[in-house]
N, C-alpha and C. Protein backbone atom coordinates (compact mmCIF):
# COMPACT_ATOMS: atom_id res chain seq x y z
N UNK A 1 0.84 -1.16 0.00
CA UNK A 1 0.00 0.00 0.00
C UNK A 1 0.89 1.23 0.00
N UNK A 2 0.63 2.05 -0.66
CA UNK A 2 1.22 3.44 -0.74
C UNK A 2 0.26 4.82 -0.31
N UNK A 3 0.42 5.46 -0.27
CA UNK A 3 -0.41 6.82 -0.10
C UNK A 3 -0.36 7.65 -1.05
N UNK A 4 -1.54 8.31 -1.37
CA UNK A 4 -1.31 9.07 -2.35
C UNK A 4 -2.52 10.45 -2.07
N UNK A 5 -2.04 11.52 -1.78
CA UNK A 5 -3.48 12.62 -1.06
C UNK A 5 -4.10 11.83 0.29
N UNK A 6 -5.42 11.95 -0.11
CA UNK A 6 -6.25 11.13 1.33
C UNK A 6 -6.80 9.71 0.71
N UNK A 7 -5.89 9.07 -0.58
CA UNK A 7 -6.30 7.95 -1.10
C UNK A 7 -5.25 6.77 -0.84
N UNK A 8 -5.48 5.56 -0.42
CA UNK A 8 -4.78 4.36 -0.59
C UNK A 8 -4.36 3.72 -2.17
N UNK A 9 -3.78 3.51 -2.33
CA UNK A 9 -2.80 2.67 -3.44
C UNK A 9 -2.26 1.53 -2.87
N UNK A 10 -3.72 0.44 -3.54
CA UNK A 10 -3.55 -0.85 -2.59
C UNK A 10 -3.27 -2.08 -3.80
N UNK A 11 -1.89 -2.68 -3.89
CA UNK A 11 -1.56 -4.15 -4.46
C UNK A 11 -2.22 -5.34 -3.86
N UNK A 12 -2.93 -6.17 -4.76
CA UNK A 12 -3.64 -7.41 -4.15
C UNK A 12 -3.18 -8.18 -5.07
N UNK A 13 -3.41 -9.67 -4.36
CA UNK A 13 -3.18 -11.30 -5.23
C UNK A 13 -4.31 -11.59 -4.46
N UNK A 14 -5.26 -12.02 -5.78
CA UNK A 14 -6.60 -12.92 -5.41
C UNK A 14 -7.05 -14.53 -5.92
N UNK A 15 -7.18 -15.13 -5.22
CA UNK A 15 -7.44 -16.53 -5.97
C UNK A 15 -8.96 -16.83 -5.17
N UNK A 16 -10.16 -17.11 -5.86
CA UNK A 16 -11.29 -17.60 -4.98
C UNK A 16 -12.17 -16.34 -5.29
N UNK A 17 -13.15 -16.72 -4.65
CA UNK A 17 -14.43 -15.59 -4.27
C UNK A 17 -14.07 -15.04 -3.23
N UNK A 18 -14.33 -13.26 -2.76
CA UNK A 18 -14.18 -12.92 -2.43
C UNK A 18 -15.42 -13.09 -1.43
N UNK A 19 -15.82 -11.81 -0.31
CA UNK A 19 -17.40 -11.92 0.19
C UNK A 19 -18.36 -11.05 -0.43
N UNK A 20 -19.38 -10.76 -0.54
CA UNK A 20 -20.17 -9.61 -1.07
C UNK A 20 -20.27 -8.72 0.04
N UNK A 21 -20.01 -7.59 -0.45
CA UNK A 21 -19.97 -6.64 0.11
C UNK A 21 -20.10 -5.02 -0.44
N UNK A 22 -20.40 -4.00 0.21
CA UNK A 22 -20.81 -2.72 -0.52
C UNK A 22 -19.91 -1.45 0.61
N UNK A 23 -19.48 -0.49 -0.32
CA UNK A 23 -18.76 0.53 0.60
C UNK A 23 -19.36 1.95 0.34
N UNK A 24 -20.40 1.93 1.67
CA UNK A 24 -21.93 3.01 1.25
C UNK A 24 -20.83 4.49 0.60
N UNK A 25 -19.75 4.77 1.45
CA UNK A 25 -19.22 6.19 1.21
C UNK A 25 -18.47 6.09 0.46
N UNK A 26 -17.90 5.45 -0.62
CA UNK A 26 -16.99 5.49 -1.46
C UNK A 26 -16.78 4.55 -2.58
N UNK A 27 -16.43 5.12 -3.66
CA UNK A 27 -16.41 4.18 -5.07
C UNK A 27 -14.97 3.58 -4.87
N UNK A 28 -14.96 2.31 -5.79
CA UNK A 28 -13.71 1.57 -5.39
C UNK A 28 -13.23 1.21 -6.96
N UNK A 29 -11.80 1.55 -7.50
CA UNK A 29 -11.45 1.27 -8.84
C UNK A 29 -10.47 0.27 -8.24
N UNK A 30 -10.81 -0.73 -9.83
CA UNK A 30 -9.75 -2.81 -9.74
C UNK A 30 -9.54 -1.96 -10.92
N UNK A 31 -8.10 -2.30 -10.85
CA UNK A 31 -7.35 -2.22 -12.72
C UNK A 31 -6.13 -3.53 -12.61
N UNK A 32 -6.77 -5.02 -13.42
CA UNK A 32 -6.03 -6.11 -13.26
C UNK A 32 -4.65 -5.86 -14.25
N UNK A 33 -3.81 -6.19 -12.87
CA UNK A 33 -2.43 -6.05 -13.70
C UNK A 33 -2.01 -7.26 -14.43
N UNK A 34 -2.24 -8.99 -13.84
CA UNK A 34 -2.06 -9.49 -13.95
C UNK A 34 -3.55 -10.78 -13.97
N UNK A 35 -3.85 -11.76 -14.49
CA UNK A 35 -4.90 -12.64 -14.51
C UNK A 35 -6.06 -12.23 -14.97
N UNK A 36 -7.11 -12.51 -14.43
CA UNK A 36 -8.83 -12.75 -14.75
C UNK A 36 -9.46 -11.99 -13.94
N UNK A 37 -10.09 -11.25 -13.71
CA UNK A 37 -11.26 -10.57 -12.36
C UNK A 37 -12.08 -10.71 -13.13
N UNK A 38 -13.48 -11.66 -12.23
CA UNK A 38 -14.85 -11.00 -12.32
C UNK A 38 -15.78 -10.06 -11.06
N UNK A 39 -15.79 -9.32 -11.73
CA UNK A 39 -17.08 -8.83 -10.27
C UNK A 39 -18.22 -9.39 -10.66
N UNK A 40 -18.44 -9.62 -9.86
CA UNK A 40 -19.82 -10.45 -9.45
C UNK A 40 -21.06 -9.18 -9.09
N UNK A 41 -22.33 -8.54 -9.67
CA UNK A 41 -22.94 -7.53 -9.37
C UNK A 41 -24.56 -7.87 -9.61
N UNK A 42 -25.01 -7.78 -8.68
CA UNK A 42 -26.68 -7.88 -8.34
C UNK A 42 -26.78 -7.67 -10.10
N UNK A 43 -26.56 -7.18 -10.88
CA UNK A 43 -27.52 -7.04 -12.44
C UNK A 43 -26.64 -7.60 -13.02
N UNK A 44 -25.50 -8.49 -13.09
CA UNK A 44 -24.20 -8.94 -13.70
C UNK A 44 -23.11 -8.71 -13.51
N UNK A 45 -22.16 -9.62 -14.34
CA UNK A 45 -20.97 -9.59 -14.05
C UNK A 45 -19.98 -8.65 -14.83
N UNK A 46 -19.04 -8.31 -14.54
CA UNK A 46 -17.97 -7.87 -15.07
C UNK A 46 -16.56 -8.14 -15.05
N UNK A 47 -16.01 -8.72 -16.31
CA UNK A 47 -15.02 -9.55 -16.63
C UNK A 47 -14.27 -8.52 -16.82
N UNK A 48 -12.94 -8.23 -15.98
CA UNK A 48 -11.25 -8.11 -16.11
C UNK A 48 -10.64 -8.60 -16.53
N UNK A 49 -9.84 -8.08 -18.29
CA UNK A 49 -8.35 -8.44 -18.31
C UNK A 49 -7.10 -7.60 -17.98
N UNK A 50 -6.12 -8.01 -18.28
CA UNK A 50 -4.83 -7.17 -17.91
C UNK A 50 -5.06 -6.03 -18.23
N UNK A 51 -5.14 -4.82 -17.47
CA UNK A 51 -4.84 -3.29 -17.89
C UNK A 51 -5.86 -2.70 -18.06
N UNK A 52 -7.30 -3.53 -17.94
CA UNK A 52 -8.58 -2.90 -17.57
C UNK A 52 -8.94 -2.81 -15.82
N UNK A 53 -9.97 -1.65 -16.26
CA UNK A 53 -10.46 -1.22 -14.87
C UNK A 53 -11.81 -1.20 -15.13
N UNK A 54 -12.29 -1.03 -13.29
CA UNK A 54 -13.20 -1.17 -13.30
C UNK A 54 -13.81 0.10 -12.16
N UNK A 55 -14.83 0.90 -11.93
CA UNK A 55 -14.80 1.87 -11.12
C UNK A 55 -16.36 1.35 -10.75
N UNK A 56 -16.68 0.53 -9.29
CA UNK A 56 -17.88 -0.13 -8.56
C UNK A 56 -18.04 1.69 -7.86
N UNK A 57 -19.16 2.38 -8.74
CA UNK A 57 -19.65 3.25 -7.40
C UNK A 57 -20.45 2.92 -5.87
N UNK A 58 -20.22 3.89 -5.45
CA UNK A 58 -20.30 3.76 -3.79
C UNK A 58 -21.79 3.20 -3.93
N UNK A 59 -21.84 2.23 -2.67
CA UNK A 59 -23.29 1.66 -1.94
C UNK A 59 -23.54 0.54 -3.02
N UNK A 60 -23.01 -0.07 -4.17
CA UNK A 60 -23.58 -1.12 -5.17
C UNK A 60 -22.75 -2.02 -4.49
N UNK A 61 -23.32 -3.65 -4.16
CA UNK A 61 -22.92 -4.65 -3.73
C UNK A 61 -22.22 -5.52 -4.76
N UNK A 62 -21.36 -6.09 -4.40
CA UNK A 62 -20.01 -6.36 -5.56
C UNK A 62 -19.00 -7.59 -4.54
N UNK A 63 -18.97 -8.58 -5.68
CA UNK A 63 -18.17 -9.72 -5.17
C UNK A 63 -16.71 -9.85 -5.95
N UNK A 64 -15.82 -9.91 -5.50
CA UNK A 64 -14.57 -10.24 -6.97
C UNK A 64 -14.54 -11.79 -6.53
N UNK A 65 -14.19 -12.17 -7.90
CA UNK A 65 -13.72 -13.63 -8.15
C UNK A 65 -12.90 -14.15 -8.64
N UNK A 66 -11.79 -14.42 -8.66
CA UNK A 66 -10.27 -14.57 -9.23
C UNK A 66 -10.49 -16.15 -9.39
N UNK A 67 -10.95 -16.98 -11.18
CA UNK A 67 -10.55 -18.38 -10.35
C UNK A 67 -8.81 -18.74 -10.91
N UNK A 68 -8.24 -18.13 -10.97
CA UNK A 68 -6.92 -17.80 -11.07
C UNK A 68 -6.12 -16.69 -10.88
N UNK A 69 -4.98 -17.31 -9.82
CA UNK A 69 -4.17 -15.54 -9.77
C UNK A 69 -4.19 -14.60 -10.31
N UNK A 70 -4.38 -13.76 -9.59
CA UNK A 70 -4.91 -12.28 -10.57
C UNK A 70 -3.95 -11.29 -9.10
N UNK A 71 -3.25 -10.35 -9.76
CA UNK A 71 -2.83 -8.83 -9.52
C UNK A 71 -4.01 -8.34 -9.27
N UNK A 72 -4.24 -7.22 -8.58
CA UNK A 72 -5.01 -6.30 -8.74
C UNK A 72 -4.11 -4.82 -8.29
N UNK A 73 -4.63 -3.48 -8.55
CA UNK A 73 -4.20 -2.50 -7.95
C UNK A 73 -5.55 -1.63 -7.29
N UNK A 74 -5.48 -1.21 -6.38
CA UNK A 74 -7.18 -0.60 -6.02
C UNK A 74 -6.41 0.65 -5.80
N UNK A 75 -7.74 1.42 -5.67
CA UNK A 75 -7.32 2.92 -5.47
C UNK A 75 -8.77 3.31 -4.71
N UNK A 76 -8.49 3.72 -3.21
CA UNK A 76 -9.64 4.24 -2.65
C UNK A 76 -9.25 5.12 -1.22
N UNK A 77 -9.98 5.53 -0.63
CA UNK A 77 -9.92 6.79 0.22
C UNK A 77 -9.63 6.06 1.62
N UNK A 78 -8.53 6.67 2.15
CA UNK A 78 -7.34 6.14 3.47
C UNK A 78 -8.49 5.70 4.10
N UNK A 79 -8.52 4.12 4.67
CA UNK A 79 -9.05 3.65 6.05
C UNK A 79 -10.32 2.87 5.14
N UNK A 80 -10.35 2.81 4.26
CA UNK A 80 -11.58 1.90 3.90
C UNK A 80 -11.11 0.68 3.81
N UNK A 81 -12.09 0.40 4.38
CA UNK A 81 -11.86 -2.03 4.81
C UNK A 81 -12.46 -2.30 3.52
N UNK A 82 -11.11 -3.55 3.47
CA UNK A 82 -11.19 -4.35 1.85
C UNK A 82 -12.53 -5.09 2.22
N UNK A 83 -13.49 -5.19 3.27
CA UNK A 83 -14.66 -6.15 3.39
C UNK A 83 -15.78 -5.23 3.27
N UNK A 84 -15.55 -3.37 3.36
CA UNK A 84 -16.40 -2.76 3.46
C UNK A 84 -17.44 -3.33 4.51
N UNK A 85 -18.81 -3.36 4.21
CA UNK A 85 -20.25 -3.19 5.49
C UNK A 85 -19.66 -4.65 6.00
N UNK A 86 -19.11 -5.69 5.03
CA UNK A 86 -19.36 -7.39 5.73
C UNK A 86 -17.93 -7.67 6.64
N UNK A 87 -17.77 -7.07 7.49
CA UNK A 87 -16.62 -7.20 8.27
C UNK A 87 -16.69 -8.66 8.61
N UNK A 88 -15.67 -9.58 8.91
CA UNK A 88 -14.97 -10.88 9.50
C UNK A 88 -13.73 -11.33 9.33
N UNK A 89 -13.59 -12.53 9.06
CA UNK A 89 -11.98 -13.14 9.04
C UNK A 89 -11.37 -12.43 7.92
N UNK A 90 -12.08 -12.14 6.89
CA UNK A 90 -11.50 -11.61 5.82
C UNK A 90 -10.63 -9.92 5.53
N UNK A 91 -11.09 -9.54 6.39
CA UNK A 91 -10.67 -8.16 7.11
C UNK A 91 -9.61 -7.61 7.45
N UNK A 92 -8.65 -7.23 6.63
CA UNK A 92 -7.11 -7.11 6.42
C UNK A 92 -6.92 -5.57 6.39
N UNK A 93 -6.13 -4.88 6.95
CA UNK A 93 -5.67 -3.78 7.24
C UNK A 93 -4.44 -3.74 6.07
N UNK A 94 -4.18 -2.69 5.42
CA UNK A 94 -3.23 -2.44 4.13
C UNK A 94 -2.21 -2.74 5.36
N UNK A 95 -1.03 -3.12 4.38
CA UNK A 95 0.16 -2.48 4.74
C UNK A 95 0.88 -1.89 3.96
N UNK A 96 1.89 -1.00 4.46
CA UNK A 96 2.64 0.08 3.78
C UNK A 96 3.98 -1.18 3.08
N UNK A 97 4.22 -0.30 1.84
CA UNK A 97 5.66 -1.01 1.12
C UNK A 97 6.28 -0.11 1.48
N UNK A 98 7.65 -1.02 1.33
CA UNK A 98 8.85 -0.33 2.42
C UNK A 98 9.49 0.23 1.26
């Protein structure tokens, strides 16, 4: 994770379904660097390849699904949980690159 203004610059590796979940105050952009993303979205899906993005506005419920390693890069506003409203085990705090 990096900082950038009052926004996070967050690197992910995803394999699996993620949980569904929605982040009422803020839109969340995936731009796959590497693999497959689908979001998963109450009216359909949306398929990621390398070097596309995707911008989920705020409060729409949204699953990612990697069924193969996939990069991701996110970009969203300092302190927002990668689980958004569905907090549990899945609930990872960024960390900073050194």
């Amino acid at each position: 994770m990096a900082d950038l203004n009052d926004y996070e610059v967050k690197l992910a590796k995803l394999k699996g379904e993620f949980v569904w979940h929605t982040h009422d105050d803020t839109d969340e952009l995936f731009l796959v660097i590497s693999g497959r993303l689908t979001i998963q979205l109450r009216d359909g899906d949306v398929v990621l390849e390398p070097g596309e993005l995707f911008v989920v506005p705020r409060g729409v419920e949204h699953c990612p699904v990697a069924d193969e390693e996939t990069a991701i890069l996110l970009l969203e506003p300092a302190g927002t949980l990668n689980t958004g409203d569905a907090e549990g085990p899945r609930t990872k705090a960024a960390e900073t690159l050194n």
